[in-house]
Protein backbone atom coordinates (compact mmCIF):
# COMPACT_ATOMS: atom_id res chain seq x y z
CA UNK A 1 104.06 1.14 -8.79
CA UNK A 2 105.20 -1.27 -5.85
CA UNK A 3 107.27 1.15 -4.24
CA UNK A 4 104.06 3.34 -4.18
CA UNK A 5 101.91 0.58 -2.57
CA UNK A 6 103.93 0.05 -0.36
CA UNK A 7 104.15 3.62 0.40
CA UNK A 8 99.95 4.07 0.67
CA UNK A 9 100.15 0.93 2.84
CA UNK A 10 102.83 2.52 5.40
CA UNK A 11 100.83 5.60 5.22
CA UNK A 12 97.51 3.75 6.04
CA UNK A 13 98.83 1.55 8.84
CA UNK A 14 100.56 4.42 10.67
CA UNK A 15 97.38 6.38 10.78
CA UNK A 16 94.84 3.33 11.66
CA UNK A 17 94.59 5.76 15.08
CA UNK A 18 92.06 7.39 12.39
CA UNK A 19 89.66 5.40 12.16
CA UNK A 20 87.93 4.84 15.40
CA UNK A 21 87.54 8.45 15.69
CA UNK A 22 85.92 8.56 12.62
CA UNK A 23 83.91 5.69 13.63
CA UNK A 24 82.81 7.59 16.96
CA UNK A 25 82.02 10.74 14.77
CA UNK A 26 79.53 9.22 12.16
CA UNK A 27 78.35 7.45 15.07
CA UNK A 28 77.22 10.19 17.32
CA UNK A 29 75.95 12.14 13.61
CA UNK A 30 73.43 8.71 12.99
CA UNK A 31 72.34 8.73 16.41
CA UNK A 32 71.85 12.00 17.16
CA UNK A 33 69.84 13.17 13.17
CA UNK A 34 66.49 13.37 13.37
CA UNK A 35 64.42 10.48 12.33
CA UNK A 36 63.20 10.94 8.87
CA UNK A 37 59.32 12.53 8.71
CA UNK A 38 56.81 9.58 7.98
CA UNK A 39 55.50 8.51 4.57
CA UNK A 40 52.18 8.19 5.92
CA UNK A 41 49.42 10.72 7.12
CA UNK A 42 45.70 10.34 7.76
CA UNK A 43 43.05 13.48 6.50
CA UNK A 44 40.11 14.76 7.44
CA UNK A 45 37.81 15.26 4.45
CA UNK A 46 34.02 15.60 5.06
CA UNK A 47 31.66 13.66 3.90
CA UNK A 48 32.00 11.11 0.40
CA UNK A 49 30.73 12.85 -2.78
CA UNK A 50 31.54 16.07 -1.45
CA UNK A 51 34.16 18.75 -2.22
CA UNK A 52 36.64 18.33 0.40
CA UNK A 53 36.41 14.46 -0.25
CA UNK A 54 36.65 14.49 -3.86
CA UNK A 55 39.81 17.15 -3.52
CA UNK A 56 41.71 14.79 -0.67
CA UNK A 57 41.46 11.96 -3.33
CA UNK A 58 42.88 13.44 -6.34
CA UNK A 59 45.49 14.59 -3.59
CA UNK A 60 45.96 11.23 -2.12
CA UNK A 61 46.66 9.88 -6.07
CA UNK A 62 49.51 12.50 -6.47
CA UNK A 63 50.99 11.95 -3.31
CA UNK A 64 50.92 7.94 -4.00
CA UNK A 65 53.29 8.59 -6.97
CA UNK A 66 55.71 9.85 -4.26
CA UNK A 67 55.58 6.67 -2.27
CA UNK A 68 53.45 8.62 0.26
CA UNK A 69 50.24 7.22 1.83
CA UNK A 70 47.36 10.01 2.52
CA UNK A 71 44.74 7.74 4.53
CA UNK A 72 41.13 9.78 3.95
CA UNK A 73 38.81 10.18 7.34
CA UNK A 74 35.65 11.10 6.13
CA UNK A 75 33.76 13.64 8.51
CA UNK A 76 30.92 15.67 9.21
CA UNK A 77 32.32 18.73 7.76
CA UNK A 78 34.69 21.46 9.07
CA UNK A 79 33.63 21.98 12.77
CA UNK A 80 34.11 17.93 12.55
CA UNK A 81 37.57 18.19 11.07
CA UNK A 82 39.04 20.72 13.33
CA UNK A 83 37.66 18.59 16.43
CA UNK A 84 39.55 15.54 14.54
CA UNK A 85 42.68 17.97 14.51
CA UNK A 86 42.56 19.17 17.89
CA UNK A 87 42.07 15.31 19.08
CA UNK A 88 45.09 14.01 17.17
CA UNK A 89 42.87 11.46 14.89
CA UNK A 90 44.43 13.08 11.74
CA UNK A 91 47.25 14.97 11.38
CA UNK A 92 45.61 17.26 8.06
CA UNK A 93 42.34 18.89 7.59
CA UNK A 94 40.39 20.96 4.65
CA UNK A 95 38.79 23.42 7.13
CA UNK A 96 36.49 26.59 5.70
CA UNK A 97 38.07 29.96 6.28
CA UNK A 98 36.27 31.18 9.38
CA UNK A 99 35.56 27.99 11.62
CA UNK A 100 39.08 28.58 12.96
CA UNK A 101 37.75 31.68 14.34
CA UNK A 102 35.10 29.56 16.48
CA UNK A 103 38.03 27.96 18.15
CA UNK A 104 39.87 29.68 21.56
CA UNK A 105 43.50 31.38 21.36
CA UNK A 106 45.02 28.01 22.95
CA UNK A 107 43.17 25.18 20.36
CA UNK A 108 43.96 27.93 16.96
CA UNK A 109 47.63 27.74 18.36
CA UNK A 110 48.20 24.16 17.93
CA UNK A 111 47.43 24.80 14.54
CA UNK A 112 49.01 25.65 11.27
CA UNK A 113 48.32 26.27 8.23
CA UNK A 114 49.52 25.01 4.92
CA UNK A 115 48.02 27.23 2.39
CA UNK A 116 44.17 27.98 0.75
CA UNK A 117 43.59 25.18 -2.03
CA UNK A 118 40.55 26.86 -3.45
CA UNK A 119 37.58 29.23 -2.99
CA UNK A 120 34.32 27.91 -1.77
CA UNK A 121 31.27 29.96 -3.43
CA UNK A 122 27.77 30.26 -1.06
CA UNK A 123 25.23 28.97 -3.94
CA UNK A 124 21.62 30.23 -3.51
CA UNK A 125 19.23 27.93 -5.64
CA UNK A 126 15.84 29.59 -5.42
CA UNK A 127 12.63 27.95 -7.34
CA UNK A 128 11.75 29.41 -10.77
CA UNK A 129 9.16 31.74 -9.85
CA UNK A 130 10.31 32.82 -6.22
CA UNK A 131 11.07 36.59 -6.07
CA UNK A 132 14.34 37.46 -4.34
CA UNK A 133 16.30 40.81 -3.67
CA UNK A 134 18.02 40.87 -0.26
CA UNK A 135 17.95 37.90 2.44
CA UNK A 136 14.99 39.52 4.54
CA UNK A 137 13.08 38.49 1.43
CA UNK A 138 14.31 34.80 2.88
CA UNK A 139 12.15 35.04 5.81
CA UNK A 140 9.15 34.44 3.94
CA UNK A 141 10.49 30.93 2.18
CA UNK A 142 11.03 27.47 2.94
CA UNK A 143 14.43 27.25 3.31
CA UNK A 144 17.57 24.78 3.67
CA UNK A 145 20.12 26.94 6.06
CA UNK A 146 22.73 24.01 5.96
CA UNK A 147 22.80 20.90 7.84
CA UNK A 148 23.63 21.94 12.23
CA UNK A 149 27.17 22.13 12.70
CA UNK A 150 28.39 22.32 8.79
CA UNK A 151 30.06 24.86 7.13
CA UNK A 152 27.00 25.64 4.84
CA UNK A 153 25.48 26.47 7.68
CA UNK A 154 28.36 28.65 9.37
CA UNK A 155 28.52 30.55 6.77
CA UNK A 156 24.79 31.45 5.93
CA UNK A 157 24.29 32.34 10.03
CA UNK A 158 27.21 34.81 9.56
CA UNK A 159 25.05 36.38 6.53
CA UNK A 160 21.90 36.10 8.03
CA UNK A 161 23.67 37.68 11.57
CA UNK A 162 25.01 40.42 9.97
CA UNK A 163 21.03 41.34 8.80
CA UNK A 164 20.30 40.72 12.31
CA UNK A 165 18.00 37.70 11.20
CA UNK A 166 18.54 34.88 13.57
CA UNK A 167 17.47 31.31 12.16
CA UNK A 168 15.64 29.96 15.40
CA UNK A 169 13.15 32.77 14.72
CA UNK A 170 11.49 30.71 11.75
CA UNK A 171 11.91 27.09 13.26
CA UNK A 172 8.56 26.13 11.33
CA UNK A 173 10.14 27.16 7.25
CA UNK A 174 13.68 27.19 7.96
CA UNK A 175 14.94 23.44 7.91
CA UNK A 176 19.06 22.57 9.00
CA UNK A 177 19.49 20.30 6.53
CA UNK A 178 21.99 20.46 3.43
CA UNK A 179 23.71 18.16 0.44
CA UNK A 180 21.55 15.66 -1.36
CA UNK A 181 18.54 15.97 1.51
CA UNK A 182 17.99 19.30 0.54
CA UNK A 183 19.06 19.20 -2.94
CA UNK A 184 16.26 16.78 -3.34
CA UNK A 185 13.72 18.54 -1.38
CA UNK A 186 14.32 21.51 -4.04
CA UNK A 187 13.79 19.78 -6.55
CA UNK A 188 10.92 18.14 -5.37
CA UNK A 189 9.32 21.85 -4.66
CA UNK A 190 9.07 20.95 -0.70
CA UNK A 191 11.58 24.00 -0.55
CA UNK A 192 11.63 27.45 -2.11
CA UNK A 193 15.44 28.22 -1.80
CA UNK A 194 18.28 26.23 -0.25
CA UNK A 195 22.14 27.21 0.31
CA UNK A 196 25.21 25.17 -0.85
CA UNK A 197 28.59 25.52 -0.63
CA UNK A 198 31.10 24.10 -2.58
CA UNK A 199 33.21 24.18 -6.09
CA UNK A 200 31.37 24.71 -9.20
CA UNK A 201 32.39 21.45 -10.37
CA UNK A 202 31.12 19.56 -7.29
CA UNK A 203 28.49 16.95 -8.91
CA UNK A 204 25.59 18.36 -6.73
CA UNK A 205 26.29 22.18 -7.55
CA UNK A 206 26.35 20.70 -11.67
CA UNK A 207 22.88 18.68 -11.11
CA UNK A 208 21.35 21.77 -9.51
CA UNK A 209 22.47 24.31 -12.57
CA UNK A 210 20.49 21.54 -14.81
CA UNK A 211 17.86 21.08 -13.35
CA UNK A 212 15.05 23.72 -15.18
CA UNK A 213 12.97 24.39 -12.19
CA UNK A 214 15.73 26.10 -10.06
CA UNK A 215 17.30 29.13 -10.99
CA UNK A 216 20.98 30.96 -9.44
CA UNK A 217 20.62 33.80 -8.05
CA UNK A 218 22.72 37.22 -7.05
CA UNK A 219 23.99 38.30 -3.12
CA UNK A 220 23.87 42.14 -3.41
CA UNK A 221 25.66 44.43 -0.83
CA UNK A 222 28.85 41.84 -1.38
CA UNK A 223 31.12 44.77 -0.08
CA UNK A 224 29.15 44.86 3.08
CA UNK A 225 29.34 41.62 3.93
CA UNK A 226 33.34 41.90 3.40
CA UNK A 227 33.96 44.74 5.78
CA UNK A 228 32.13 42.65 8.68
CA UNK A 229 33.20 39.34 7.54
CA UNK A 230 37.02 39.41 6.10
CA UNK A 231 37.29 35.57 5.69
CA UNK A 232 34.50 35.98 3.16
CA UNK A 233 35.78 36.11 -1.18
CA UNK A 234 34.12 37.67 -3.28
CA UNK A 235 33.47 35.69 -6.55
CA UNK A 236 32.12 36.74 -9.97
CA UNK A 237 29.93 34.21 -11.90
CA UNK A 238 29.87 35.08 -15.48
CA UNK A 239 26.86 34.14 -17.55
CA UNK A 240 26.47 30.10 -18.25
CA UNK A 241 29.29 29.29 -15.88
CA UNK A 242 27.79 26.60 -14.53
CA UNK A 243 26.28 25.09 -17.18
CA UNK A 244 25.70 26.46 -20.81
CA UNK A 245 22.94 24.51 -22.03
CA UNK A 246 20.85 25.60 -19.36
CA UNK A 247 22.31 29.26 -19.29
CA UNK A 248 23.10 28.66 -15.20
CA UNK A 249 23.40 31.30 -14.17
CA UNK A 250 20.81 33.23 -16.84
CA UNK A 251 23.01 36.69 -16.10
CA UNK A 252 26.52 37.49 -14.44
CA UNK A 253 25.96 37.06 -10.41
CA UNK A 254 27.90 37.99 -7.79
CA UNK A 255 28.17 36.04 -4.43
CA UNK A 256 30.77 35.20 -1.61
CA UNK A 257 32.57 32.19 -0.08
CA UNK A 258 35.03 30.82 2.21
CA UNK A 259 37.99 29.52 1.12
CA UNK A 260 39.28 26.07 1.85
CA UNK A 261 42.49 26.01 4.24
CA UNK A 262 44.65 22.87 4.51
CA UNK A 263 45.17 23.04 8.27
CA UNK A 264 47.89 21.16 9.89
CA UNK A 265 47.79 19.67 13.69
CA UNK A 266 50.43 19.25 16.49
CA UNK A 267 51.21 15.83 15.13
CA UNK A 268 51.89 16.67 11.97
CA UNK A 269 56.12 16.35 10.77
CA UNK A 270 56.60 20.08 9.48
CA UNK A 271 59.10 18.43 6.80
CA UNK A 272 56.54 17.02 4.47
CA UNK A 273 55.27 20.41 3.86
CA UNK A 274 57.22 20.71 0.44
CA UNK A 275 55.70 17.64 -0.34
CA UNK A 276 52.46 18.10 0.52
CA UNK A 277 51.87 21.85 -1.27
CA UNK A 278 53.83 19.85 -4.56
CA UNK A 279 51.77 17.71 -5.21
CA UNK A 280 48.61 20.21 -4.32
CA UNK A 281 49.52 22.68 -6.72
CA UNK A 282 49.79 19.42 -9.19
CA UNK A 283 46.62 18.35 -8.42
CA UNK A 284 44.86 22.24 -8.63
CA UNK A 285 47.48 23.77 -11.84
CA UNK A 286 45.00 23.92 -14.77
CA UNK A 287 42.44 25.86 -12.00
CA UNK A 288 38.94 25.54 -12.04
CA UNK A 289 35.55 27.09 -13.20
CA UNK A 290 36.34 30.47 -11.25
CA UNK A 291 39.80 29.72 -10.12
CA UNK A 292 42.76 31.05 -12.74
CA UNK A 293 45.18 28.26 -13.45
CA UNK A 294 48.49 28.18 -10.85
CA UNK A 295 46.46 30.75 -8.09
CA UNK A 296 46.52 27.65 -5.43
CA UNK A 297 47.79 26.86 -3.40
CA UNK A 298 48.29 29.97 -1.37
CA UNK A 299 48.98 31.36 1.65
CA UNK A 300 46.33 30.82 4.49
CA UNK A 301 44.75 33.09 6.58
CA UNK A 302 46.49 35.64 8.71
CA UNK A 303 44.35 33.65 11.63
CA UNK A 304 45.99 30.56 11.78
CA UNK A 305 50.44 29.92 12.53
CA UNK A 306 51.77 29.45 9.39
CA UNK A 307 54.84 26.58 9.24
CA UNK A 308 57.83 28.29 8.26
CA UNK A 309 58.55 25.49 5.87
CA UNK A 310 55.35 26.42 4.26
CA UNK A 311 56.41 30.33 3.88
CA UNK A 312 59.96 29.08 2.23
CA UNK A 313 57.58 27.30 0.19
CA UNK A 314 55.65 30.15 -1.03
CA UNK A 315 58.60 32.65 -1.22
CA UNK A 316 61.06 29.79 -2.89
CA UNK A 317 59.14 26.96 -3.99
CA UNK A 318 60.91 23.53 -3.27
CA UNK A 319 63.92 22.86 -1.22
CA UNK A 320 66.89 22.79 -3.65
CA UNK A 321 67.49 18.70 -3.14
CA UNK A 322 63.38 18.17 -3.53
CA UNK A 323 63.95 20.08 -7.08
CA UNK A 324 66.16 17.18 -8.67
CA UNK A 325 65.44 14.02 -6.08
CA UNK A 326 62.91 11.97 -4.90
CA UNK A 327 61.23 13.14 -1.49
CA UNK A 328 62.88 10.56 0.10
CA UNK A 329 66.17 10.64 -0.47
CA UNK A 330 66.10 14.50 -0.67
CA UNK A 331 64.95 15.04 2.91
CA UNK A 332 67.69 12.44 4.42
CA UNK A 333 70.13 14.46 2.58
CA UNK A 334 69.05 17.66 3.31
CA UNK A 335 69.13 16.18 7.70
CA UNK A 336 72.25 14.97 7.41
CA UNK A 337 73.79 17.79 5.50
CA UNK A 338 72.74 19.88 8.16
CA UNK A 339 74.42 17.78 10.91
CA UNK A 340 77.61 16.95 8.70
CA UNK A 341 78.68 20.31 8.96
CA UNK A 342 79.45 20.41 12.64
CA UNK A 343 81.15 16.95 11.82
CA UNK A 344 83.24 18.45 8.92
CA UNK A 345 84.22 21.23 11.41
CA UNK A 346 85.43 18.66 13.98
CA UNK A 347 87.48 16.69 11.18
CA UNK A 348 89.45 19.56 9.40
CA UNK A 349 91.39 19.62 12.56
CA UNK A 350 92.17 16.08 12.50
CA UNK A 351 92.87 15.64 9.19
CA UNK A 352 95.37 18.29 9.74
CA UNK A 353 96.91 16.62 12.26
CA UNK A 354 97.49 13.14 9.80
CA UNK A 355 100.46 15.09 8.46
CA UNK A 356 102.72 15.89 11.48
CA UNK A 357 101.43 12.54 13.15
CA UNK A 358 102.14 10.32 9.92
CA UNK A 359 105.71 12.37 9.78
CA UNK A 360 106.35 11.74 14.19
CA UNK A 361 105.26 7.83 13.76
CA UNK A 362 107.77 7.16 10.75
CA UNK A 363 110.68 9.26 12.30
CA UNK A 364 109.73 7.12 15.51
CA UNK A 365 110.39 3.92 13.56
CA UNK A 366 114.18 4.99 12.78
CA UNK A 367 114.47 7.42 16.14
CA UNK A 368 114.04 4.72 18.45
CA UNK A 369 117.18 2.63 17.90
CA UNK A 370 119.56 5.84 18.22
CA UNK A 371 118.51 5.74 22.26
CA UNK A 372 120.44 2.49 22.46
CA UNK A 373 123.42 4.35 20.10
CA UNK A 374 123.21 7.05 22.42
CA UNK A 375 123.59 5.35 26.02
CA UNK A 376 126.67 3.03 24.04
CA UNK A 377 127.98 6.48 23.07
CA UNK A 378 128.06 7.87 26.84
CA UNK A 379 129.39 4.72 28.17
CA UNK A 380 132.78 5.72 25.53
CA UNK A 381 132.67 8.47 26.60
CA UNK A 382 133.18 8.54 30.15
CA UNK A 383 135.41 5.54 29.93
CA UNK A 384 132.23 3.00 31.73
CA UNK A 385 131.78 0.91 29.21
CA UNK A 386 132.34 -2.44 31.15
CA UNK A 387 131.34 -6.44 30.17
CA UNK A 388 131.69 -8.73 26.93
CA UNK A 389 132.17 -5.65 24.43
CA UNK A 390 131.62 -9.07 22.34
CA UNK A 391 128.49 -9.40 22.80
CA UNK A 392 127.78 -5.52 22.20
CA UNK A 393 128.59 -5.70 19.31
CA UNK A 394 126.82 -8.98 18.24
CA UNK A 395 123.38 -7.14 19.68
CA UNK A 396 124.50 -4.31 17.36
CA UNK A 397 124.49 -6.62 14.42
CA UNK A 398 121.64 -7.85 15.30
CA UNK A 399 120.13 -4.54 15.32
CA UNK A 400 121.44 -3.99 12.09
CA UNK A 401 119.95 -6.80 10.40
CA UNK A 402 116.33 -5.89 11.90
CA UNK A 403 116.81 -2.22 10.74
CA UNK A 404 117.14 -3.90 7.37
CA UNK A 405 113.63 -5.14 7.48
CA UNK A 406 111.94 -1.87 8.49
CA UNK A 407 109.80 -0.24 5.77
CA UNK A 408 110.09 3.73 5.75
CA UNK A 409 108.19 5.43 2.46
CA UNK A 410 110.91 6.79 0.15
CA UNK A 411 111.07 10.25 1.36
CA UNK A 412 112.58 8.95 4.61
CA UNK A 413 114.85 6.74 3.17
CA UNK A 414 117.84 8.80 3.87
CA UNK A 415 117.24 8.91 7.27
CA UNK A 416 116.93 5.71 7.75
CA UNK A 417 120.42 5.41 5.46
CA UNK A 418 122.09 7.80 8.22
CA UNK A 419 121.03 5.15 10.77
CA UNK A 420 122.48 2.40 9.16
CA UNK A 421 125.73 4.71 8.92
CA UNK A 422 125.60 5.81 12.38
CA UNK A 423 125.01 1.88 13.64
CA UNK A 424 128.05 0.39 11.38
CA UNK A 425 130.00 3.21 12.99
CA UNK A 426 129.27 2.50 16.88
CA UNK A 427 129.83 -1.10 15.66
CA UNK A 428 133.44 -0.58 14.07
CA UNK A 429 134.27 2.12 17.18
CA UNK A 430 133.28 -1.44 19.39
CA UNK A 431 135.97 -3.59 17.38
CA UNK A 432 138.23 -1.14 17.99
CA UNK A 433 137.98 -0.64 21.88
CA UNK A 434 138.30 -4.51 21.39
CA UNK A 435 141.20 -4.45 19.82
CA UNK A 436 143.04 -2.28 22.46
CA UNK A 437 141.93 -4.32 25.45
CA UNK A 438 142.90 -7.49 23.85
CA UNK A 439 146.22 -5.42 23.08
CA UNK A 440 146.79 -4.51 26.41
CA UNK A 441 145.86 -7.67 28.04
CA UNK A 442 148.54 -8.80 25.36
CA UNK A 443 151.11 -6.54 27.07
């Protein structure tokens, strides 16, 4: 066992050459990885009781169990929330499918999108007793279109548009307002039919199916609408959907929505995509009222740049390290794997070279006293050798007992043996030139 530490500690101090380069290496890997992506990211998510908000915060729970902070913005709605994006104020927006279309080639491009997290139906509350077929009946009726600038209110002008009705025609019945304002106006029978757009689980969609006075009613003509507006769903409502004790809706209805996009800005690290659609599709797996459970997330809208971390996402699920570690550690590992390879390609060269290296630096330990041997040899040779042959041969003693001290591993041991041979042989070739020159100075 000592002969073998002592081996391992030859081995280590004739290749100490080793570890500055490795030093450098792992140096220039640290400082040249990417910085990790953030653990924090602010969200755009309308306005507080609604949809979007209520969505972001069951999102921002999930994400919290990651370590990861979602900070929520509230807005004024989806025209608000890409003009957040577009700014840089948040890095993550629920935008309705459509408003992306409002924006120029050069703003949509410094988006992305992360996936649809769930449909978004158009609800038409009329009053009890109002008749209603097609929306030119609409023209006649106090209505809510949406409150200016919302997506309520995108969407409904797209309907209305496509009838070629135009809402500033009926400034005096039509009112832009929308959410509790004209929830409560319906109610209140100041209104005769109001739009809404949001989940069927949203609190003011559930106080609207209860309330007895109001009643849900049917779009008809839903492929119509498709064919001129494709970021339209269409969306079955089966009988009592919304609410069974009050038989909301009275009969199966058809209507159409947008779908709500998670939209990514310029600012936004593309590596917490895994992370972000995880923990989405956690908070969204048992589904919804209309939405099967596991259909969302999904893949956004042929309009907007999709991340390709996102489409690995949706063709793979999780990065292979994200499937077994925390989202922490598994994106460091998965940076610096990447960049250890080039390293790893750079040291199986060097590590190759330890071998003949380790071998030259030992031989050069017992190779370096043979130059002396060699010049004493010549000197015999040629008949030169001149001075106190003496003290020749006292150095070469002395030589001798330093060789004695050197510390080869035990596969070199016999050539450090020869040495000691060929050094005991110069020595006793010495004493005997000595002997003849003090013979002949005898004579």
């Amino acid at each position: 066992m000592r002969r073998i530490l002592r081996d391992l500690k030859i081995l280590i101090l004739a290749n100490l050459w080793i570890v500055p380069v490795l030093a450098a290496l792992v140096g220039a890997l640290f400082y040249f990885v990417a910085p990790p992506p953030p653990m924090h990211a602010r969200m755009a998510t309308g306005a507080p009781g609604g949809g979007y908000h209520a969505f972001a915060e069951r999102l921002r729970d999930e994400l919290a169990l990651q370590g990861f902070e979602l900070e929520l913005v509230p807005s004024q709605g989806s025209r608000d929330n890409l003009a957040k994006l577009g700014q840089g104020a948040v890095e993550l927006a629920l935008v309705q499918s459509g408003q992306e279309l409002t924006l120029d080639d050069e703003q949509r491009d410094r988006l992305s999108g992360l996936g649809v997290m769930y449909r978004e139906p158009l609800w038409l509350f009329t009053g009890a007793d109002v008749k209603f077929e097609r929306l030119a009946d609409l023209r006649e009726l106090r209505l809510a279109i949406g409150s200016q600038d919302s997506g309520t209110q995108a969407v409904t002008a797209a309907l209305l548009a496509a009838n070629r009705i135009e809402a500033a025609d009926y400034p005096e019945r039509w009112q832009q307002i929308g959410g509790s304002r004209a929830a409560d106006a319906l109610t209140a029978g100041e209104l005769d039919a109001a739009f809404f757009v949001g989940p069927a689980e949203n609190a003011l969609i559930q106080r609207l199916a209860t309330e007895p006075g109001l009643r849900l009613v049917s779009l008809r003509r839903t492929e119509a609408y498709l064919a001129r507006l494709p970021y339209l769903s269409r969306l079955e409502v089966g009988e009592g959907m919304l609410d069974m004790a009050q038989n909301t809706p009275d009969q199966d209805i058809v209507t159409l929505g947008p779908v709500a996009t998670l939209v990514a800005g310029e600012s936004f690290h593309p590596s917490l995509t895994p992370l972000i659609l995880e923990a989405a599709r956690t908070v969204l797996k048992n589904g919804s009222l209309l939405d099967p459970a596991g259909s969302y997330p999904a893949r956004p809208p042929l309009s907007l740049r999709t991340l390709d971390e996102a489409e690995y996402y949706y063709d793979k699920g999780l990065p292979i390290l994200q499937r077994y570690l925390p989202f922490r550690i598994a994106s460091l590992a998965d940076r610096y794997i990447i960049l250890a390879i080039p390293l790893l390609v750079l040291l199986f060269p060097l590590f190759k070279a330890i071998g003949p290296i380790y071998q030259w630096r030992i031989r050069a330990r017992i190779y370096r006293w043979y130059k002396h041997l060699r010049e004493i040899d010549q000197q015999l040779y040629k008949g030169s050798l001149n001075g106190d042959i003496g003290a020749e041969i006292a150095r070469l003693e002395k030589l001798e007992d330093e060789l004695a001290r050197v510390e080869v591993p035990l596969s070199y041991s016999s050539e450090l043996y020869e040495l000691h041979m060929h050094l005991r042989y110069m020595i006793e070739r010495l004493h005997a030139v000595q002997r003849r020159r003090a013979i002949a100075a005898a004579q």
